[in-house]
Protein backbone atom coordinates (compact mmCIF):
# COMPACT_ATOMS: atom_id res chain seq x y z
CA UNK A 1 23.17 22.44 -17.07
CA UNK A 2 24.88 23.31 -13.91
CA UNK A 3 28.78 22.85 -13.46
CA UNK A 4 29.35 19.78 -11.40
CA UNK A 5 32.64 19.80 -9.74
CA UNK A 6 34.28 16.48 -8.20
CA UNK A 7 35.80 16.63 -4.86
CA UNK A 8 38.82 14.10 -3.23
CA UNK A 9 38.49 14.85 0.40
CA UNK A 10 42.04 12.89 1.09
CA UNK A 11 42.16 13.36 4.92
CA UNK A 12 43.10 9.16 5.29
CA UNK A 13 45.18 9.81 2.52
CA UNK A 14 44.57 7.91 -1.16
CA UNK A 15 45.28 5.33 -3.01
CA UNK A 16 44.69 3.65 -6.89
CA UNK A 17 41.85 0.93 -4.98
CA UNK A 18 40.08 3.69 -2.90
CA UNK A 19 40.27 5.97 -5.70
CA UNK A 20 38.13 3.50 -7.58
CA UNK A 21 35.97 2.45 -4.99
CA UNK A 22 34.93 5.85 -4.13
CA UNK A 23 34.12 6.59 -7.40
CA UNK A 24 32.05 3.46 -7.90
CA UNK A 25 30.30 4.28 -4.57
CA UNK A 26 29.37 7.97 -6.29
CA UNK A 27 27.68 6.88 -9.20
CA UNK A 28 30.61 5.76 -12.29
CA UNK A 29 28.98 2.68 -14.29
CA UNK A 30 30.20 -0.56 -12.83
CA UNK A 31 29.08 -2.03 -16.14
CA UNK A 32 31.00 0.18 -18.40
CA UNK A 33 34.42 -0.62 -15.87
CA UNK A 34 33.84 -4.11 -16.19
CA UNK A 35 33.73 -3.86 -20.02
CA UNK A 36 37.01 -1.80 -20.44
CA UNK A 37 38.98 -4.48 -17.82
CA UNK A 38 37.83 -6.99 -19.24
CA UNK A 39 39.52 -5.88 -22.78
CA UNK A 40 42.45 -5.70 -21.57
CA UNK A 41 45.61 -8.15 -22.52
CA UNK A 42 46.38 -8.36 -19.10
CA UNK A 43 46.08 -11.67 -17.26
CA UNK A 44 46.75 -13.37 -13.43
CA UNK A 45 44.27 -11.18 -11.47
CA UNK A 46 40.47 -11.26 -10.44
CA UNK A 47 38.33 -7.80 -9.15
CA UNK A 48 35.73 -8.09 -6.45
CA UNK A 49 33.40 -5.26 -5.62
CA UNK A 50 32.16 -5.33 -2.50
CA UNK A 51 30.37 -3.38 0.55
CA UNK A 52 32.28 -3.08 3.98
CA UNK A 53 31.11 -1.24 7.14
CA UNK A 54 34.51 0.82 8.92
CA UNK A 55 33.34 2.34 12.24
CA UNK A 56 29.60 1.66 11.80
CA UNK A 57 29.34 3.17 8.39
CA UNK A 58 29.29 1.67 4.77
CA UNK A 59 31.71 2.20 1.95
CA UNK A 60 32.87 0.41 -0.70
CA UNK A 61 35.93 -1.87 -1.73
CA UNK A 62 37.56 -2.25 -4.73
CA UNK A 63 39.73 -5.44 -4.57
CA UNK A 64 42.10 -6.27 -7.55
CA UNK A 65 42.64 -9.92 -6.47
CA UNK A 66 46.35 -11.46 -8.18
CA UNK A 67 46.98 -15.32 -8.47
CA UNK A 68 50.12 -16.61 -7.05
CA UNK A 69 52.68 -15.41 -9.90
CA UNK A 70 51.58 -11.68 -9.67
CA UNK A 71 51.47 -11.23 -5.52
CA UNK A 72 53.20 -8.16 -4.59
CA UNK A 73 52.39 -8.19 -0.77
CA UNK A 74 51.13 -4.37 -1.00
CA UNK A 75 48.51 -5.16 1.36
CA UNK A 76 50.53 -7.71 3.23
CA UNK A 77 51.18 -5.67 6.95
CA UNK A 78 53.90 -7.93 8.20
CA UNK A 79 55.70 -7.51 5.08
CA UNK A 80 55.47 -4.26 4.82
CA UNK A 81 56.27 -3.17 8.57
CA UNK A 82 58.35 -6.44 9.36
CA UNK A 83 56.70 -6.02 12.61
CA UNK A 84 53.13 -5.94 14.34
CA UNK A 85 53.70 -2.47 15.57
CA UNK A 86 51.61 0.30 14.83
CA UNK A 87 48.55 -1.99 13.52
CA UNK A 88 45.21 -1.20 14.19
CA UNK A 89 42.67 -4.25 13.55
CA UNK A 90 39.63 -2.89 11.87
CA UNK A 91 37.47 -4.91 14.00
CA UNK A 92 34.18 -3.71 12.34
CA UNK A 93 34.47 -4.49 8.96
CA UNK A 94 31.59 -6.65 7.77
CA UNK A 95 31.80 -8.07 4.23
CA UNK A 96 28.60 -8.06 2.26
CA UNK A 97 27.32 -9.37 -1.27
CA UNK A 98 30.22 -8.90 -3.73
CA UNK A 99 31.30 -10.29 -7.38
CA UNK A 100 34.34 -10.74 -8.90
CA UNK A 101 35.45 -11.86 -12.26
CA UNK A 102 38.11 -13.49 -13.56
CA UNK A 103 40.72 -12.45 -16.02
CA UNK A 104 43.11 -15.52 -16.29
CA UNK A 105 43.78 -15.79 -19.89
CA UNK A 106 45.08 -19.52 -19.69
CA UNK A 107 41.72 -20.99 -19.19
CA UNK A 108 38.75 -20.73 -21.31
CA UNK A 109 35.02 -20.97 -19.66
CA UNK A 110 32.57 -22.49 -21.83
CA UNK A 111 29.66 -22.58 -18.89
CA UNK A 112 28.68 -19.31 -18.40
CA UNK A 113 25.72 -20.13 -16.18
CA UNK A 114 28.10 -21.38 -13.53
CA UNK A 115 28.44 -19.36 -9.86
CA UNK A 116 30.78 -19.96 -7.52
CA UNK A 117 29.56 -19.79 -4.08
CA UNK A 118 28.19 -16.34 -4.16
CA UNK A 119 30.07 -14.75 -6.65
CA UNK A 120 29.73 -13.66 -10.33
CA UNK A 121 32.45 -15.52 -11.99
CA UNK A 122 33.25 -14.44 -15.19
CA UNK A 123 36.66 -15.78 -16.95
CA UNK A 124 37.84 -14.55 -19.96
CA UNK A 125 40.51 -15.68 -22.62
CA UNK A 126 42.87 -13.05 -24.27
CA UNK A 127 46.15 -13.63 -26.78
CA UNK A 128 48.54 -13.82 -24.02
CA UNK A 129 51.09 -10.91 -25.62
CA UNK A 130 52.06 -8.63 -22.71
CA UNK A 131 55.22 -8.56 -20.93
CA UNK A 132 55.89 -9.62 -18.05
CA UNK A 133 55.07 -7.42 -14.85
CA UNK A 134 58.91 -7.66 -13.86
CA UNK A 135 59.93 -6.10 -16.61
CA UNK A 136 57.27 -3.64 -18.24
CA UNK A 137 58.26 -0.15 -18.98
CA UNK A 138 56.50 2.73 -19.81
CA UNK A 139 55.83 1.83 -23.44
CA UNK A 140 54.63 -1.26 -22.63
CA UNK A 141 52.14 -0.15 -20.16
CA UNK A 142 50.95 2.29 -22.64
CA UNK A 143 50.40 -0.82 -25.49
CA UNK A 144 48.19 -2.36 -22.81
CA UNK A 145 45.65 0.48 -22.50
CA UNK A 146 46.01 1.31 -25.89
CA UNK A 147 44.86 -2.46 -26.98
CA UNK A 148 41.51 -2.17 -24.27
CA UNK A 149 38.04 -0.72 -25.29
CA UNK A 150 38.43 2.12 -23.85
CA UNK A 151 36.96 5.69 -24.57
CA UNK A 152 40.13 8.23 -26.00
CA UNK A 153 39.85 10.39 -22.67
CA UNK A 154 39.89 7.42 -20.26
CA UNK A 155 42.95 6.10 -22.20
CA UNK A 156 44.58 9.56 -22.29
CA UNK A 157 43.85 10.19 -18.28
CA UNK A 158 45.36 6.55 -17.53
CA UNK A 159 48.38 6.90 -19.74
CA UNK A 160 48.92 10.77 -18.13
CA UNK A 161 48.83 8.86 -14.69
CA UNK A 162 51.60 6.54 -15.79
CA UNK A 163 53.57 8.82 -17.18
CA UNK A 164 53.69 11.40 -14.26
CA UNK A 165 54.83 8.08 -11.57
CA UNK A 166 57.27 7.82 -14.81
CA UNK A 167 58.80 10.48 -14.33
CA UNK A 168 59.20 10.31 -10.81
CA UNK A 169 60.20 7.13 -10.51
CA UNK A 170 62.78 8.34 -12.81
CA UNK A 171 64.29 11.27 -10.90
CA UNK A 172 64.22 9.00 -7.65
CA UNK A 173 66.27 6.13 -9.60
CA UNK A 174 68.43 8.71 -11.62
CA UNK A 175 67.16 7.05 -14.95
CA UNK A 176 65.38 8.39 -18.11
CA UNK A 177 62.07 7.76 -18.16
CA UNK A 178 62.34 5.18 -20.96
CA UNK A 179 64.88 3.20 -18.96
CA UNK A 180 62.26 3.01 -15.61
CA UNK A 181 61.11 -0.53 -15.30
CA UNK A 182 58.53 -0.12 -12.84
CA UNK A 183 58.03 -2.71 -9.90
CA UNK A 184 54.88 -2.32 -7.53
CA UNK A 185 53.55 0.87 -9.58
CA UNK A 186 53.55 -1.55 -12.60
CA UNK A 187 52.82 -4.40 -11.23
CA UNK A 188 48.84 -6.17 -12.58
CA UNK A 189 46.86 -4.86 -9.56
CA UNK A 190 48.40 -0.78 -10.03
CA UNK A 191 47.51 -1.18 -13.81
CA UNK A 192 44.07 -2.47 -12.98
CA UNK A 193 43.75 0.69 -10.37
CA UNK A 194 44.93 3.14 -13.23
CA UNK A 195 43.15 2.33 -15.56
CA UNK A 196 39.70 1.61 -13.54
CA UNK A 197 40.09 5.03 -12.18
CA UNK A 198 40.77 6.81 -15.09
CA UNK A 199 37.31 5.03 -16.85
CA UNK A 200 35.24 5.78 -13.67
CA UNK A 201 36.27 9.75 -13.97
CA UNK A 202 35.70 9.40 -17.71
CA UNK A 203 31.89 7.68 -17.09
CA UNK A 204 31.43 10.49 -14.11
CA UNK A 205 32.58 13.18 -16.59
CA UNK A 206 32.75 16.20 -13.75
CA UNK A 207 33.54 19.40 -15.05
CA UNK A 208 36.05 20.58 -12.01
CA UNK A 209 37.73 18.32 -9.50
CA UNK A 210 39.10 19.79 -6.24
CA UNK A 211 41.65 17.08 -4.69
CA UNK A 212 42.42 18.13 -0.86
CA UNK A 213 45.82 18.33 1.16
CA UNK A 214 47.09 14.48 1.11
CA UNK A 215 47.19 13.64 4.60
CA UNK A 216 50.31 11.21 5.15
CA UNK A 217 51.49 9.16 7.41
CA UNK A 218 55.55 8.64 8.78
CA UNK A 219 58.40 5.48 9.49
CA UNK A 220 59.57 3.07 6.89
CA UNK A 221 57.56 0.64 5.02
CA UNK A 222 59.49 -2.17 2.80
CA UNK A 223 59.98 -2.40 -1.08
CA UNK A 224 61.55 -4.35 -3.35
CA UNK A 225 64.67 -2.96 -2.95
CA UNK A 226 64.21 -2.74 1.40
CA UNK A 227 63.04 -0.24 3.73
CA UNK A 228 62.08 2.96 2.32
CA UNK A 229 61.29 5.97 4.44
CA UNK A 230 57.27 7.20 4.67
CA UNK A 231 56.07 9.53 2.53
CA UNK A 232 57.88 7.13 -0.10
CA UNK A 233 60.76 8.88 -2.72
CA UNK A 234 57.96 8.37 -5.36
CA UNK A 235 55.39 10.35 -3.95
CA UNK A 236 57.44 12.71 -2.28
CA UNK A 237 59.04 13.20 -6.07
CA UNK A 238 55.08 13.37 -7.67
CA UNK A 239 54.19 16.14 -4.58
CA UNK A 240 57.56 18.36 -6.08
CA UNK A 241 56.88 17.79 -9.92
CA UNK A 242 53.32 18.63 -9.93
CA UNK A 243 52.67 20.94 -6.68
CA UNK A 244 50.71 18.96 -4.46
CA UNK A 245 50.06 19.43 -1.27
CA UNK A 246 51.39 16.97 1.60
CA UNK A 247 49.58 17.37 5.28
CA UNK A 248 51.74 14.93 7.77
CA UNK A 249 50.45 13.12 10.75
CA UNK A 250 52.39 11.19 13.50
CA UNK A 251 50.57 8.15 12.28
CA UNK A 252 52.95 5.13 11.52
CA UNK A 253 52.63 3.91 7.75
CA UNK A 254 52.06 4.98 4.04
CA UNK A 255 48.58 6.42 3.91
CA UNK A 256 49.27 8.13 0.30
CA UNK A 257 50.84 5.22 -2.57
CA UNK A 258 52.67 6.86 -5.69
CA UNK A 259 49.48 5.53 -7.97
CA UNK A 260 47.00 7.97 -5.42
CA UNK A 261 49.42 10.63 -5.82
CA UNK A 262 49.64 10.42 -9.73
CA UNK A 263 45.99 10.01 -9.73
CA UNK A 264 45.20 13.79 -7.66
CA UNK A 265 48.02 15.01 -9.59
CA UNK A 266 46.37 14.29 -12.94
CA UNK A 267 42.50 14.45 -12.17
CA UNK A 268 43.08 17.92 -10.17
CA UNK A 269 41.67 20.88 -11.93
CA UNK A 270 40.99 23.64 -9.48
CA UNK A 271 43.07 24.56 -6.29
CA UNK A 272 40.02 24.87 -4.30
CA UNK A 273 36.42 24.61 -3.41
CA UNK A 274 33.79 27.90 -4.27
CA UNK A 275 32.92 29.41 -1.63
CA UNK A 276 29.55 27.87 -1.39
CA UNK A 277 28.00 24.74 -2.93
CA UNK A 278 25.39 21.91 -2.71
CA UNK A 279 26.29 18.59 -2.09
CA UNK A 280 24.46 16.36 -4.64
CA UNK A 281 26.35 12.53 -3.56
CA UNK A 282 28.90 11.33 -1.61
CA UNK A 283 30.99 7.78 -2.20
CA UNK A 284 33.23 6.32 0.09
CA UNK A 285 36.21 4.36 -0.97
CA UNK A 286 38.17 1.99 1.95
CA UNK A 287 41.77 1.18 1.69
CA UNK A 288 43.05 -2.35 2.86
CA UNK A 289 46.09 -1.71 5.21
CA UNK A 290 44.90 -1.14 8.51
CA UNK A 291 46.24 2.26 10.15
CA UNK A 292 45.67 4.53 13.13
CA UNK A 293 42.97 6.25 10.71
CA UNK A 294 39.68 6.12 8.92
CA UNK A 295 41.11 4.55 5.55
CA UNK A 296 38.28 5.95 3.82
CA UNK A 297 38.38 8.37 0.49
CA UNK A 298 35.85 10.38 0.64
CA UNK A 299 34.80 12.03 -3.28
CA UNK A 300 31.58 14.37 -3.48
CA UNK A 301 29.98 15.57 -6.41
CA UNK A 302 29.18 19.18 -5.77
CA UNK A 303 27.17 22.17 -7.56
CA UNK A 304 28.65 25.25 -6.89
CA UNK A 305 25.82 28.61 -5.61
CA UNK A 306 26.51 31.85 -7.10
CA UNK A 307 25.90 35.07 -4.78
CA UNK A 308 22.83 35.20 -7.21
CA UNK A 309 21.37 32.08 -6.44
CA UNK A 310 22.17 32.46 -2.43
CA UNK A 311 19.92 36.33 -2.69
CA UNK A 312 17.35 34.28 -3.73
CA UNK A 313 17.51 30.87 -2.09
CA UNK A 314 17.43 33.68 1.13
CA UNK A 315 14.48 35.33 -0.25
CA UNK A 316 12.55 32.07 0.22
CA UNK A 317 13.36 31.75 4.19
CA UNK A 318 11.43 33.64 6.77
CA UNK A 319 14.53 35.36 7.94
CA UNK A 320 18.97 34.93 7.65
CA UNK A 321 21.56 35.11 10.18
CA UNK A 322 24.58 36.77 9.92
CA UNK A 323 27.78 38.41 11.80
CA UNK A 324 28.53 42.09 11.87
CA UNK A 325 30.53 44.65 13.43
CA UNK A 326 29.62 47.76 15.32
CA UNK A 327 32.12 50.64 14.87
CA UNK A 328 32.06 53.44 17.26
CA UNK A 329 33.56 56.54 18.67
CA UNK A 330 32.94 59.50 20.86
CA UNK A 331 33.58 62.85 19.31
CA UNK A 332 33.56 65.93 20.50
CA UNK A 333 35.80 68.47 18.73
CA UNK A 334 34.35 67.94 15.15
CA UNK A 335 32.05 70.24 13.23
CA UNK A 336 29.35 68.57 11.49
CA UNK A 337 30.03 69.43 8.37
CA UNK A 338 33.02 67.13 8.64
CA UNK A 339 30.70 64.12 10.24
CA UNK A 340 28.05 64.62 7.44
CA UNK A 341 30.99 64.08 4.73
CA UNK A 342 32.18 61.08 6.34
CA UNK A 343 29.34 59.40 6.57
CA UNK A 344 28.82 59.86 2.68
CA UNK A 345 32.34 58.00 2.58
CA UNK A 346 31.57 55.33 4.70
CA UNK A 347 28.10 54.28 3.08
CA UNK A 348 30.32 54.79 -0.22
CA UNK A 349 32.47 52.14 1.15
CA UNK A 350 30.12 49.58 1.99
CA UNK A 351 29.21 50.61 5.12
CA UNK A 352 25.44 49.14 6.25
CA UNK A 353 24.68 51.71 8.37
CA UNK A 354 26.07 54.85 10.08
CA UNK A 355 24.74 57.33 12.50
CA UNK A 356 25.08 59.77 15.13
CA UNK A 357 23.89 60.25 18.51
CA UNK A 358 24.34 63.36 20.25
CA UNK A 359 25.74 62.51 23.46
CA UNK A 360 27.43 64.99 26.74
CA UNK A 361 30.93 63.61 27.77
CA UNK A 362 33.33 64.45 30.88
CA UNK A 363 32.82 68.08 32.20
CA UNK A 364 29.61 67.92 30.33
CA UNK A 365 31.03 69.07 26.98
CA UNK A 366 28.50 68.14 23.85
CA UNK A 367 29.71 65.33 21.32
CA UNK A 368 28.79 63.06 18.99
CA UNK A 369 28.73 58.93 19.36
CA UNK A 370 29.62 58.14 15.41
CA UNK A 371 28.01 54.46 15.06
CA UNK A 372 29.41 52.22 12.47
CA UNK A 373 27.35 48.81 11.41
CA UNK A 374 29.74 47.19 9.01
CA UNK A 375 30.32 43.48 7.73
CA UNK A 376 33.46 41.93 9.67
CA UNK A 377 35.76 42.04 6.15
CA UNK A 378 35.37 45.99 5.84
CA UNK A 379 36.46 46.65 9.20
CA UNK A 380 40.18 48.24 8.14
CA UNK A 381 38.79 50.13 5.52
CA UNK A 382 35.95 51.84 7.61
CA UNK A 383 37.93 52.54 10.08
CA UNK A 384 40.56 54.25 8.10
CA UNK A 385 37.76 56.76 6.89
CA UNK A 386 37.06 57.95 10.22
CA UNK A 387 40.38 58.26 11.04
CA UNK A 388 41.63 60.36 8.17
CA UNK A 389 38.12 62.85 7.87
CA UNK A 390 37.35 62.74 11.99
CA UNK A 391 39.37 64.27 14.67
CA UNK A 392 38.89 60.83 16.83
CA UNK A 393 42.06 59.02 18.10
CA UNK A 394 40.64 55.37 18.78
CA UNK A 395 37.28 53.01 17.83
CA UNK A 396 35.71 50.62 19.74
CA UNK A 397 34.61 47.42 18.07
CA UNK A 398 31.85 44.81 19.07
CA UNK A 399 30.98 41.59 16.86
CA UNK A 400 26.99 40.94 17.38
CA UNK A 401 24.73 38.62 15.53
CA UNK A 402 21.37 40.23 13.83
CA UNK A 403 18.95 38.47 12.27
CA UNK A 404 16.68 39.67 9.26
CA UNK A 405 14.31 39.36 7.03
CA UNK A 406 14.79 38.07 3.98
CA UNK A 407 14.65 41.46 1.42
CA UNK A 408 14.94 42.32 -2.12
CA UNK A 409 14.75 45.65 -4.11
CA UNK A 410 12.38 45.43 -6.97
CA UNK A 411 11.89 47.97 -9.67
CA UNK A 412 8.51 48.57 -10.92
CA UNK A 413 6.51 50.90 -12.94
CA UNK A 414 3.57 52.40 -11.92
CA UNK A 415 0.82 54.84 -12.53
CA UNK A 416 3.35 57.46 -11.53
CA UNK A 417 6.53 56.76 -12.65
CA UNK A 418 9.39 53.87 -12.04
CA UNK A 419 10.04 53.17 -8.53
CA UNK A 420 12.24 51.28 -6.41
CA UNK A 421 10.05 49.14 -3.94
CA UNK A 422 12.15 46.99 -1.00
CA UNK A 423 10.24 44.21 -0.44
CA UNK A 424 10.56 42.07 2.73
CA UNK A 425 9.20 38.59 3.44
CA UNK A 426 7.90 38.34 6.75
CA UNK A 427 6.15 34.88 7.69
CA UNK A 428 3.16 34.11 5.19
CA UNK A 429 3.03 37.85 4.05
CA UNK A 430 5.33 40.35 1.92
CA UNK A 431 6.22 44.17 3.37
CA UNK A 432 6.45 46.91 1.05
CA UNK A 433 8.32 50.12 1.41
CA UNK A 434 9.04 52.43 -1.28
CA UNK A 435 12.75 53.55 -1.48
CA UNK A 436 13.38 57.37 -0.28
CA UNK A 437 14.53 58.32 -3.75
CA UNK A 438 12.22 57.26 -5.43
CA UNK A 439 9.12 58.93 -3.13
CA UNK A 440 11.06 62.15 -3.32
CA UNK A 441 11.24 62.15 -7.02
CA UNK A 442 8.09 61.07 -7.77
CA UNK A 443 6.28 63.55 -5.75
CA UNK A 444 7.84 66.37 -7.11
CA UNK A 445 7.13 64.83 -10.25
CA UNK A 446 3.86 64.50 -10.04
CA UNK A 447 3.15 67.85 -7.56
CA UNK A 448 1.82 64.96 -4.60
CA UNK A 449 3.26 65.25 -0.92
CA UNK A 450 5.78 63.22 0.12
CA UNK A 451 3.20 61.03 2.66
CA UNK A 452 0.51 60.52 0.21
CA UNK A 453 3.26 59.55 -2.49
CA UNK A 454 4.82 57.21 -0.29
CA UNK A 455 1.32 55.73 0.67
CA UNK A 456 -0.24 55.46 -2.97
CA UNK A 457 3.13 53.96 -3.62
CA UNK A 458 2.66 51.29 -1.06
CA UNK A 459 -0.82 50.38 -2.08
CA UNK A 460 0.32 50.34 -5.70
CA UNK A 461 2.90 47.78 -4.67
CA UNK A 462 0.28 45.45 -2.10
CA UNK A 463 -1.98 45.07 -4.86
CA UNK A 464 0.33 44.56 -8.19
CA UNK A 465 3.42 42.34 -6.33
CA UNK A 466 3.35 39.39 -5.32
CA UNK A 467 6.14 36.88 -3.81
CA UNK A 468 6.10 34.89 -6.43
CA UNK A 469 6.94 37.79 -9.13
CA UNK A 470 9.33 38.94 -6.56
CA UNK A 471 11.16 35.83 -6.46
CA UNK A 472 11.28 35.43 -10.38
């Protein structure tokens, strides 16, 4: 099986809900989240799982919903701005079907066939044993997850996510970490967020995951303790401690929370995306605070392409496009014995082609124009061969597009020997052509000339190759 690698495009920034949505919108069993809340001793919140449309296209929301006792006002604008400025009204979000159940432990439903209005309403009852949210610490947090149903690694990814905001919460409040008693990061709804993210990525199970520059925003939002500046001493603590990567925008407002931060910090396993890759599925994740920007999370599941694969995905087309450089220089006080060695040290060095034309330059003096095809990233190096083993003082350079048919050398054996056979797709038909080498060899070999080896060669190859044992 192929390695699937998970990747956080975080260019509205991220948070613990739109972690979790995203990764509910890529695939991760809502069943198997559902489960692992609902075992929980944890009460005074309801989720809701819904579809939302931002600018014309769908994503999903994750809503952790608290009663009256466990309100934090973290999606509460004026609260957190004390102002109207720098809103933007999301004007185009339409809700669609959604369920939510209910996890307040006080009550006991005996009716489970009962629906309110639209929703799936499921309410649980739990031994009411956990702290309160005012005062839970670390510890205490870690009791909770410990008592759920869920799987070792989800349990171990959500405790590693508290512990890292631990530690920065820490450092920002000059504490030890066992003395942090957390306030919005530990409040019901951030637990909920950990947790449900950390059992999504479990159910997902990528091999890799790529997290992206967070983009953040700037000004103050408000806390329990006032106005704080934006990016928040929590995140800016988790981006120092664990090396992440901050992008800032002019936009007014905390687009990256200290649970999104501890959540790339933790999940992140590779500092960047392969060079080329398949997307398999996308999810989209909104936030709920309304900014100058998209709000969405953005996660892909991708499948990375080896150089291998990418030969032969070519070899299927009709023809490739690529870029290339032309090298080239005028010459005319160079002996060829000198021109014929550097062009031995230029194909040596990657070179794709190199030739010479004889040219006459001012007051008619014989030369040579020294023609260098090259890709674009062995430019420096080329160049510093004909410097050092030609008497020219300067090279012109030209970037031109080619295009080409899709080739491949195949080795064969035949009546007369091994061979090397290039073999070029060309519409509905394949192209033969023996390799140089191996005509020369094989016709001393076998005492033919050079044209009728080549040709017996080439009808050797039309009649026992096919594309689809090329392609194998």
């Amino acid at each position: 099986m192929k390695e699937s690698i998970l990747y956080l495009e975080c260019s509205s920034g991220i948070s613990g809900d739109m972690t979790v949505a995203a990764l509910l919108d890529l695939g991760a069993d809502r069943g198997v989240l559902e489960q692992a809340l609902k075992s929980l001793p944890l009460s005074g919140y309801s989720i809701e799982i819904k579809d939302v449309y931002k600018s014309g296209i769908r994503a999903c929301d994750f809503h952790v919903i608290l009663d009256a006792k466990h309100e934090n006002h973290d999606h509460d604008m004026e609260y957190l701005h004390s102002a109207h400025d720098n809103l933007v009204h999301d004007h185009d979000s339409i809700n669609h079907s959604h369920d939510t159940f209910d996890h307040d432990h006080d009550a006991r439903d005996h009716d489970h066939d009962t629906l309110d209005h639209n929703h799936d309403t499921l309410v649980h009852d739990h031994t009411p044993h956990a702290h309160s949210h005012d005062a839970r610490n670390l510890s205490d947090i870690v009791k909770i997850i410990r008592s759920g149903d869920l799987s070792a690694a989800a349990a171990d990814l959500a405790i590693r996510i508290f512990e890292i905001v631990a530690r920065a919460e820490a450092r920002v409040h000059g504490k030890e970490i066992d003395e942090v008693h957390f306030h919005e990061v530990g409040a019901v709804d951030s637990i909920v967020d950990i947790v449900a993210a950390a059992v999504c990525l479990d159910n997902l199970h990528p091999d890799q995951v790529v997290v992206s520059a967070l983009t953040e925003g700037c000004g103050q939002i408000r806390c329990q303790h006032g106005l704080i500046p934006v990016p928040v001493p929590a995140v800016t603590a988790i981006a120092e401690q664990e090396g992440l990567v901050l992008r800032l925008t002019d936009i007014q407002g905390e687009l990256v929370t200290p649970t999104g931060a501890a959540i790339a910090a933790a999940v992140r396993t590779m500092e960047k995306l392969p060079e080329q890759f398949q997307i398999r599925k996308v999810g989209l994740g909104v936030g709920k605070r309304a900014y100058a920007t998209a709000g969405v999370l953005r996660a892909m599941l991708l499948e990375p392409i080896t150089k291998e694969e990418d030969s032969a995905n070519a070899f299927n087309r009709n023809d490739t496009s690529d870029s290339i450089l032309v090298l080239e220089t005028n010459i005319d006080d160079c002996t060829g014995e000198a021109l014929a060695f550097t062009m031995e040290l230029l194909f040596a060095a990657g070179a794709l082609d190199v030739f010479s034309i004889p040219i006459y330059m001012k007051k008619n003096r014989p030369a040579w124009l020294l023609k260098t095809i090259c890709n674009p990233e062995d430019r420096e190096t080329l160049e510093a061969i004909i410097f050092q083993n030609t008497t020219t003082i300067g090279i012109r350079r030209q970037r031109m597009q080619r295009t080409k048919l899709s080739r491949r050398i195949v080795t064969v054996e035949t009546d007369w020997g091994v061979a090397d056979i290039k073999c070029c797709d060309c519409g509905q038909s394949v192209r033969y052509f023996p390799e140089n080498d191996s005509v020369s060899r094989l016709a001393v070999e076998n005492g033919i000339g050079f044209p009728d080896m080549y040709r017996l060669l080439q009808e050797f190859s039309e009649k026992h190759l096919s594309l689809t044992a090329i392609s194998s």
